[in-house]
N, C-alpha and C. Protein backbone atom coordinates (compact mmCIF):
# COMPACT_ATOMS: atom_id res chain seq x y z
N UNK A 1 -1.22 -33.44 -148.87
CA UNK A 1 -2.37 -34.13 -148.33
C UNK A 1 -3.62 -33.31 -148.60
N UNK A 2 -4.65 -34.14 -148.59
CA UNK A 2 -6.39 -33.36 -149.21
C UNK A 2 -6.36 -33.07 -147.63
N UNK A 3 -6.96 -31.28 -147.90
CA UNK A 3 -7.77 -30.67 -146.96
C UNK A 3 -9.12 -31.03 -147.06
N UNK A 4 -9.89 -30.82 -145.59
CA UNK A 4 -11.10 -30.90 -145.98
C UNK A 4 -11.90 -30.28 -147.09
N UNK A 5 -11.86 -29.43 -147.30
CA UNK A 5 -12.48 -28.30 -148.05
C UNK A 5 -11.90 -28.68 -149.52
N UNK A 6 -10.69 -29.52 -149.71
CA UNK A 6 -10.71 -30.04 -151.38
C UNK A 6 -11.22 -31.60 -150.82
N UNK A 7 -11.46 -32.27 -149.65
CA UNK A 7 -12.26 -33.48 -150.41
C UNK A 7 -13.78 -33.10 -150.12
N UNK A 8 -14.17 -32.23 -149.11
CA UNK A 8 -15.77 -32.22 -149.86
C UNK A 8 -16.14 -31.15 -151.64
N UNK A 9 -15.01 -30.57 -152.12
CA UNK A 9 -15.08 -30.26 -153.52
C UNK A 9 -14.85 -31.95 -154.39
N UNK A 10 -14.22 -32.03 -154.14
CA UNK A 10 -13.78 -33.69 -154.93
C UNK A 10 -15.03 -34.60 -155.21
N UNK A 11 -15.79 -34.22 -153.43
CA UNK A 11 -17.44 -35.62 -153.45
C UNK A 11 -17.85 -34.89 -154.01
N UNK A 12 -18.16 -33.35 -154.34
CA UNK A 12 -19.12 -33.11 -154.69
C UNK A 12 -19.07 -32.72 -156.26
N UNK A 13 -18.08 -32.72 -157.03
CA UNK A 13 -17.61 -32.79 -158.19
C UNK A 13 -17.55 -34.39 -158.85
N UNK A 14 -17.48 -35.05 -158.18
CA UNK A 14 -17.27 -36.78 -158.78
C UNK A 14 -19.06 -37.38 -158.77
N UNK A 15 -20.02 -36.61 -157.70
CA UNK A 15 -21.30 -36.92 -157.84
C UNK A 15 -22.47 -36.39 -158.11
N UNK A 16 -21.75 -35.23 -158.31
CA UNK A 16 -23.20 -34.13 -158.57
C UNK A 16 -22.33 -33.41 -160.33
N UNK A 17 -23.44 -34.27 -161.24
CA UNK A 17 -22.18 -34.17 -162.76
C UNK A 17 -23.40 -32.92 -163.14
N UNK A 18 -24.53 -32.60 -162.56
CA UNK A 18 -25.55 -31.63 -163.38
C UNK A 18 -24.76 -30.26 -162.64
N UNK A 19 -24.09 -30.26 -161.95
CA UNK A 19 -23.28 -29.01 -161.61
C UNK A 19 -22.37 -28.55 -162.95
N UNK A 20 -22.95 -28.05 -164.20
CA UNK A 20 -22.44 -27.97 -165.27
C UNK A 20 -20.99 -26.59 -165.03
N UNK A 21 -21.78 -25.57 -164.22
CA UNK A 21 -20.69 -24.74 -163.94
C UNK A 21 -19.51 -24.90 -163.58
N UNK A 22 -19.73 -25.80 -161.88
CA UNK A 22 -18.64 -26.54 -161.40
C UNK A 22 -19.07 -25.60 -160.03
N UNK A 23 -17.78 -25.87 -159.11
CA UNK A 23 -18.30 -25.57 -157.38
C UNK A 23 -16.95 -24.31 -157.43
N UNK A 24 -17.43 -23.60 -156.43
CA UNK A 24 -16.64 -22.57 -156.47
C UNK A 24 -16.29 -22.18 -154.85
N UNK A 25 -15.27 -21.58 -154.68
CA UNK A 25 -14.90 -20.76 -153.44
C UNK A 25 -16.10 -19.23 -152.59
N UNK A 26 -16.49 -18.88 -151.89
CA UNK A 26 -16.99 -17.72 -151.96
C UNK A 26 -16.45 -16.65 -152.91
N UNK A 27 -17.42 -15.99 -153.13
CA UNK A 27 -16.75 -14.61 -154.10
C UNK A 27 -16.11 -15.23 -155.27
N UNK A 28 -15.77 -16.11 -155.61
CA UNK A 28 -15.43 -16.78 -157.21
C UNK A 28 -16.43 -16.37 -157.90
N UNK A 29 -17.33 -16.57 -157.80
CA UNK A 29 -18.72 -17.00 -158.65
C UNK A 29 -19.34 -15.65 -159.20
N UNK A 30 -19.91 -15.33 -160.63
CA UNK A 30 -20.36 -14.06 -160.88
C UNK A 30 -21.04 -14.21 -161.29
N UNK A 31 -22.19 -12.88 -162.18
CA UNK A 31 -23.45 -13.17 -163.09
C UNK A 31 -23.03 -13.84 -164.30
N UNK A 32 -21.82 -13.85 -164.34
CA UNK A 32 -21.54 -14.62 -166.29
C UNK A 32 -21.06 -16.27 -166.00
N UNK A 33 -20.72 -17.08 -164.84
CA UNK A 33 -20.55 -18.01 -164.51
C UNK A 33 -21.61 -18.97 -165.11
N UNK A 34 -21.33 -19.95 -165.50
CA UNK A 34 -21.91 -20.87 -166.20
C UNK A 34 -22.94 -21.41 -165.55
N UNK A 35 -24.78 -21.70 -165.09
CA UNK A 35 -25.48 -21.82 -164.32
C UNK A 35 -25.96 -23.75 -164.81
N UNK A 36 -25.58 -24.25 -164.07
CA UNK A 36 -25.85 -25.11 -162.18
C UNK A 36 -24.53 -24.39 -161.93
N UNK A 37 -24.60 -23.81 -160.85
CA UNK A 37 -23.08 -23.92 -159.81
C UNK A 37 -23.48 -23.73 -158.96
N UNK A 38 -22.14 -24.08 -157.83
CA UNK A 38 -22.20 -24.41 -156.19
C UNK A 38 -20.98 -23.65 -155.58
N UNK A 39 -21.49 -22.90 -154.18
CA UNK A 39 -20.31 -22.43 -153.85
C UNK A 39 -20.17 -23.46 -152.27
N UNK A 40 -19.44 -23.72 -152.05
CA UNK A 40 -18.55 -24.15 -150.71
C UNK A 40 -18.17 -23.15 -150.50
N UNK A 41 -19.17 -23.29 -148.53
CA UNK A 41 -18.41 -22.48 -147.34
C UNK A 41 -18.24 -23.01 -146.13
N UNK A 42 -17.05 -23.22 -145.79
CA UNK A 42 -16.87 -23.95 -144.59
C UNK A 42 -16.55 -23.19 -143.21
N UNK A 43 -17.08 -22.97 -142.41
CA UNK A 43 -17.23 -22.67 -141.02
C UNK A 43 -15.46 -23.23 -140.64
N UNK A 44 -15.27 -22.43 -139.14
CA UNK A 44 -14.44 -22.14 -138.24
C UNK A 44 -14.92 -23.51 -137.30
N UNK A 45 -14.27 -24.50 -136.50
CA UNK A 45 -14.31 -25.17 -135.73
C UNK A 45 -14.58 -25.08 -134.69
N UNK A 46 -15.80 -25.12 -133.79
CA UNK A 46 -16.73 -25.00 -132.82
C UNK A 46 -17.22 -25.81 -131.78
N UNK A 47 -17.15 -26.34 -131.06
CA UNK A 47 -18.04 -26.74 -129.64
C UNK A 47 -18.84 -26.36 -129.46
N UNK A 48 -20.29 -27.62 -129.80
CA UNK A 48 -21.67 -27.76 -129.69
C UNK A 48 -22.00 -28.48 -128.42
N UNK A 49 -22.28 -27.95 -127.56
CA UNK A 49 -22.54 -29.00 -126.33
C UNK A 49 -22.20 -29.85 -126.29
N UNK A 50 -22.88 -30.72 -126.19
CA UNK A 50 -21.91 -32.31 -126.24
C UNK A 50 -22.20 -33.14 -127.19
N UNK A 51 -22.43 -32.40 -128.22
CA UNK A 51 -21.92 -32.97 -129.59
C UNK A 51 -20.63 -33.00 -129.42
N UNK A 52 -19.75 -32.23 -129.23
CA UNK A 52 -18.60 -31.89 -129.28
C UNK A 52 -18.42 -30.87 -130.41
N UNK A 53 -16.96 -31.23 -130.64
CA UNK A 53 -16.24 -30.27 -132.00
C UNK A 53 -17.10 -30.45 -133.29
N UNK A 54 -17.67 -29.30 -134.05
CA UNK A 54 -18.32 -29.65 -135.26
C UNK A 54 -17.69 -28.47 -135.96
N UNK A 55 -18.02 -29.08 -137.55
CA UNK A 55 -17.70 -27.53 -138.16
C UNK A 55 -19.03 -27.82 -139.66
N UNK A 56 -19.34 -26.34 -139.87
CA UNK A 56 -20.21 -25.71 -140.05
C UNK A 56 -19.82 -25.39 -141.55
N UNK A 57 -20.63 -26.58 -143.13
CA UNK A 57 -20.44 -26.63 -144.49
C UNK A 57 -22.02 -26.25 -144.78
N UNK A 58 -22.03 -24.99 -145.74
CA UNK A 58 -23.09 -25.16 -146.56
C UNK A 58 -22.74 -25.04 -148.05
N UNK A 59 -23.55 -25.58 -149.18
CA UNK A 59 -23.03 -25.41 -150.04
C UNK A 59 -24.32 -24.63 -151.24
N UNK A 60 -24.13 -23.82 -151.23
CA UNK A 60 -25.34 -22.76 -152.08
C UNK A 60 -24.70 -23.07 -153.36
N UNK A 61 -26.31 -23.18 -153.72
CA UNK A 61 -26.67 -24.22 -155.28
C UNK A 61 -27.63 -22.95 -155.94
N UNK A 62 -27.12 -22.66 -157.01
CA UNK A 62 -27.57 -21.76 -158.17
C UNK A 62 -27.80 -22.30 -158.86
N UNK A 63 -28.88 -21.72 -159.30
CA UNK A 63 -29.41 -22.77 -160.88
C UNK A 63 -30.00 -21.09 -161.67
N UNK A 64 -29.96 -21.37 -162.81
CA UNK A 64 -30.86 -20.10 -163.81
C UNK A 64 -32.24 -19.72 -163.57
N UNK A 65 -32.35 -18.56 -163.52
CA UNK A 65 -33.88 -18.11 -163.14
C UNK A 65 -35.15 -18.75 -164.20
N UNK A 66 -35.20 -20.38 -163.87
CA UNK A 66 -36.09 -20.78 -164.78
C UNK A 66 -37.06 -21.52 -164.37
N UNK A 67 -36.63 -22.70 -163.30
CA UNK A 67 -37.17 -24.00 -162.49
C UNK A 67 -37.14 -24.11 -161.00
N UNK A 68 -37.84 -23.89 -160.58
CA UNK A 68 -37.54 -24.58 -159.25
C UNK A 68 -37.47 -25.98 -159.33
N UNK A 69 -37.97 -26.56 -159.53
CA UNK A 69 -38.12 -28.02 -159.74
C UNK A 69 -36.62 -28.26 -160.01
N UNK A 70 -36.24 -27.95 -161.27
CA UNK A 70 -34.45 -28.30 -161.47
C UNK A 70 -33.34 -27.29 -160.01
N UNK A 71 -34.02 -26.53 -159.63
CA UNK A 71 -32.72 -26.30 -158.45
C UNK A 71 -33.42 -27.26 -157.39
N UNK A 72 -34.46 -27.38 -156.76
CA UNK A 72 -34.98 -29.04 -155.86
C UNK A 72 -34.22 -29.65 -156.01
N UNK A 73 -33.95 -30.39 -157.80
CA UNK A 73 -33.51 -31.90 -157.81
C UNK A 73 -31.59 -31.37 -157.95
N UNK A 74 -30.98 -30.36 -157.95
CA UNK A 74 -30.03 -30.19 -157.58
C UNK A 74 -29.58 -30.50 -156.13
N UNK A 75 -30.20 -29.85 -155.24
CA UNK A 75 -30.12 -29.53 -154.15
C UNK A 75 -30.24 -31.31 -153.30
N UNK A 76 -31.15 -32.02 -153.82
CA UNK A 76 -31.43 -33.65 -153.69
C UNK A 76 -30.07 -34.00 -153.99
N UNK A 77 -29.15 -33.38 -154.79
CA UNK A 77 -27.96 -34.62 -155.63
C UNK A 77 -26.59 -34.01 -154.33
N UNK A 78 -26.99 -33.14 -154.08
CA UNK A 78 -25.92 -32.02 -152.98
C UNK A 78 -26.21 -33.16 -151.84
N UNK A 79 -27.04 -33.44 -151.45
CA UNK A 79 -27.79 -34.18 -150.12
C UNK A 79 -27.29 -35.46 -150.02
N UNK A 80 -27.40 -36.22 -151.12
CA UNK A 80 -27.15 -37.32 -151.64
C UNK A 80 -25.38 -37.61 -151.69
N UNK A 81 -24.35 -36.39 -152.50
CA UNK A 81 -23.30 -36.80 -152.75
C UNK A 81 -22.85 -36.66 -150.78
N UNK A 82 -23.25 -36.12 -149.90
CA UNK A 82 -22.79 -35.83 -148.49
C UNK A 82 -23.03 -36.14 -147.76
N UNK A 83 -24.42 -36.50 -147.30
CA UNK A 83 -25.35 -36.75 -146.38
C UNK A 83 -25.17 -38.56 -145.54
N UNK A 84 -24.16 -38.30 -144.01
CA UNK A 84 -23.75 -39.59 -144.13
C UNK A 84 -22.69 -40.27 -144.99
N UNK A 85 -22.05 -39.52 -145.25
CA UNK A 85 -21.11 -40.30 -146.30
C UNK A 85 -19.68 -40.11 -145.87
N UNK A 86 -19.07 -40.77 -145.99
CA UNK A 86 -17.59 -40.55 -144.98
C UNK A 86 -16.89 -40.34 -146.54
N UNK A 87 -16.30 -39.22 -146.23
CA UNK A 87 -15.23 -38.75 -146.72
C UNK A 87 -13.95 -38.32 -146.55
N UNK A 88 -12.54 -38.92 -147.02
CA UNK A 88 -11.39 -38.80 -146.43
C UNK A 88 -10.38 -37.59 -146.39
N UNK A 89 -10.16 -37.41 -145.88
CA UNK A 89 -9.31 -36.29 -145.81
C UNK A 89 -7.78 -36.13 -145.49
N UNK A 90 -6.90 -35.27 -145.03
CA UNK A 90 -5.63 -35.38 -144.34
C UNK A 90 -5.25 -34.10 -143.61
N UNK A 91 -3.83 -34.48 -142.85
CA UNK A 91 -3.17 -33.53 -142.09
C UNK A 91 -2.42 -33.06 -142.75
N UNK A 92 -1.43 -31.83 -142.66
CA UNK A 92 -0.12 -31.12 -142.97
C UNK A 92 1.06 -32.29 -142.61
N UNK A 93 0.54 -33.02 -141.31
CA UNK A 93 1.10 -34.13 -140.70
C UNK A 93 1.55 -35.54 -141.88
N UNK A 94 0.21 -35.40 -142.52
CA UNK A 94 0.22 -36.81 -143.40
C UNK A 94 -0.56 -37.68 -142.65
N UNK A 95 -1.25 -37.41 -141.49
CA UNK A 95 -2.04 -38.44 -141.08
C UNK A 95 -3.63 -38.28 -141.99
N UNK A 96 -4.34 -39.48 -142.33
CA UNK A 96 -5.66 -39.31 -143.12
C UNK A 96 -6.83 -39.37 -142.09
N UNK A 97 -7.71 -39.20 -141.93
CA UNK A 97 -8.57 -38.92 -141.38
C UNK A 97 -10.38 -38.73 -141.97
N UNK A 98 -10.98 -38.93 -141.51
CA UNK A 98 -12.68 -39.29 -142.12
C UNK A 98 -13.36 -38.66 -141.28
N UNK A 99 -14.58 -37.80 -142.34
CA UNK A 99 -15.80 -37.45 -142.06
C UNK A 99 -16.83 -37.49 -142.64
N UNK A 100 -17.99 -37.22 -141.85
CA UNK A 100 -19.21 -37.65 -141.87
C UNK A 100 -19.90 -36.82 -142.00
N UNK A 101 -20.16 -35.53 -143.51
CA UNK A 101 -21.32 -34.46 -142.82
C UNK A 101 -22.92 -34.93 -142.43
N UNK A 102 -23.70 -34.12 -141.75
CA UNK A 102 -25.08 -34.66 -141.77
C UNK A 102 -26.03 -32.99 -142.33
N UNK A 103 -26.91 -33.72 -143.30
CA UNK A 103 -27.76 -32.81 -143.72
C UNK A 103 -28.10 -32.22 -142.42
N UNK A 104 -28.57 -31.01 -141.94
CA UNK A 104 -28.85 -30.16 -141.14
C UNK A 104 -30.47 -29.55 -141.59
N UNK A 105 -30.58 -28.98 -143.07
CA UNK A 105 -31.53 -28.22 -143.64
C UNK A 105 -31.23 -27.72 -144.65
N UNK A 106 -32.02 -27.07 -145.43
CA UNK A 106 -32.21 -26.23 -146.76
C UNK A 106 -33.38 -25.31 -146.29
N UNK A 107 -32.36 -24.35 -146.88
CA UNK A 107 -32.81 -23.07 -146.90
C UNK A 107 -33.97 -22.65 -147.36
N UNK A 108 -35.36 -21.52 -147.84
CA UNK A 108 -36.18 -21.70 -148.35
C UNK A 108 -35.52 -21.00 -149.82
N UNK A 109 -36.58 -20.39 -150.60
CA UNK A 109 -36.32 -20.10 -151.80
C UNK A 109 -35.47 -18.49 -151.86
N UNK A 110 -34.39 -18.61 -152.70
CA UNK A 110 -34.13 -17.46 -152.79
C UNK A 110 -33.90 -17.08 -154.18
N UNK A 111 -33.83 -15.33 -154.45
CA UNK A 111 -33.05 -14.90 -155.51
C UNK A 111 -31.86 -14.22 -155.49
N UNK A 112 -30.84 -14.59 -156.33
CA UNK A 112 -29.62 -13.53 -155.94
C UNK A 112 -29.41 -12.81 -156.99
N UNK A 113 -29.96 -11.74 -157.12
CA UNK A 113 -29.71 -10.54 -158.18
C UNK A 113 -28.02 -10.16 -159.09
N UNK A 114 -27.67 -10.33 -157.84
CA UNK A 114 -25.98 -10.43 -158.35
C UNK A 114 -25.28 -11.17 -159.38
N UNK A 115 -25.98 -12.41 -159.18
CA UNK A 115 -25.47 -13.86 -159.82
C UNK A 115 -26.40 -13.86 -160.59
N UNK A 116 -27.61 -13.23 -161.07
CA UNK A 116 -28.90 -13.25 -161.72
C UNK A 116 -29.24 -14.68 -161.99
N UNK A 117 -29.07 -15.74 -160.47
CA UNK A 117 -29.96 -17.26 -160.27
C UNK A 117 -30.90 -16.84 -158.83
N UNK A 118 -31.40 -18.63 -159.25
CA UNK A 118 -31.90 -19.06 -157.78
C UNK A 118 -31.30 -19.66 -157.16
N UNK A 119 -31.91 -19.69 -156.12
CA UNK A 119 -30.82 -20.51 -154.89
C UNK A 119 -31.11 -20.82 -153.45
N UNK A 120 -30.82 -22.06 -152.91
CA UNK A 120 -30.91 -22.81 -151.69
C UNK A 120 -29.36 -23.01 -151.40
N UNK A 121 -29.43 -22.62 -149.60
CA UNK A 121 -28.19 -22.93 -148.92
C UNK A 121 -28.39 -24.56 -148.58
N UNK A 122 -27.95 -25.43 -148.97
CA UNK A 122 -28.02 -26.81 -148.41
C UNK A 122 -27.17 -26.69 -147.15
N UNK A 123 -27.53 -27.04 -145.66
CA UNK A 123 -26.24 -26.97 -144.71
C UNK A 123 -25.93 -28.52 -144.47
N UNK A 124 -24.51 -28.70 -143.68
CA UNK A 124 -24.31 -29.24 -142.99
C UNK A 124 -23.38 -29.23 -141.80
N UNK A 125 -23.63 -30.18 -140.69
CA UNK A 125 -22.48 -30.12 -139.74
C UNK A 125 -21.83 -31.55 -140.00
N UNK A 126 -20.67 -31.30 -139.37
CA UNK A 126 -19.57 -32.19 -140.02
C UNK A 126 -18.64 -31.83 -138.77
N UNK A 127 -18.96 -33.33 -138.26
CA UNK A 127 -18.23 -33.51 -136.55
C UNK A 127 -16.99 -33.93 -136.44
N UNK A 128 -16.02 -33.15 -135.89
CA UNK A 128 -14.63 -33.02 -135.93
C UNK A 128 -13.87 -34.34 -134.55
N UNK A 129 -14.62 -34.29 -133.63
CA UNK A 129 -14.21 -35.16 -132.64
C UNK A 129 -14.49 -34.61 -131.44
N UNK A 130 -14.63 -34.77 -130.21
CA UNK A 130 -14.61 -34.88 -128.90
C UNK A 130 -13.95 -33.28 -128.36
């Protein structure tokens, strides 16, 4: 059965095609990695007041030290493949199950020397239930 964490790789691989690199795990990703890429990080499961249960996705979008403008309209297609969008998932159980992340924010401008790109954390929360 799809974990969360392979179906928001799945939305975000089937709709965001300028991610030429592809999406990666933390710590996957290096300075020789192919630039658009995205890393997925998904948060520990939490109780927000009475939101309830949420859990805590951002997905940091690298682009080559060239454009802002082209990491923007990345970061728009990140927003776009998630934002509101129910995506299915499953249990160990076999039961399927749906969520909903909601844009939260973007980060301001950064550089990551390491990865020698730019880069915005796109967040979201993504509400687990009651």
């Amino acid at each position: 059965m799809k974990t969360l964490r392979d179906a928001i790789y799945d939305q975000l691989v089937a709709k965001c095609p300028s991610f030429t690199g592809g999406f990666f795990q933390p710590q996957v990703a290096n300075e020789s990695t192919p630039k658009p890429f995205g890393v997925i990080r998904i948060g520990p499961a939490e109780r927000v007041g009475n939101q309830g249960i949420i859990r805590r996705l951002e997905v940091h979008v690298h682009a080559a030290k060239e454009n802002w403008a082209t990491l923007d309209t990345l970061c728009r297609s990140v927003v776009d493949a998630l934002h509101m969008v129910r995506v299915s998932a499953g249990t160990s159980g076999g039961k399927t199950y749906y969520v909903t992340p909601k844009h939260t924010g973007t980060t301001s401008d950064w550089v990551d020397d390491d990865r020698e790109t730019m880069m915005h954390i796109v967040e979201f929360d993504i509400p687990m239930g009651a």
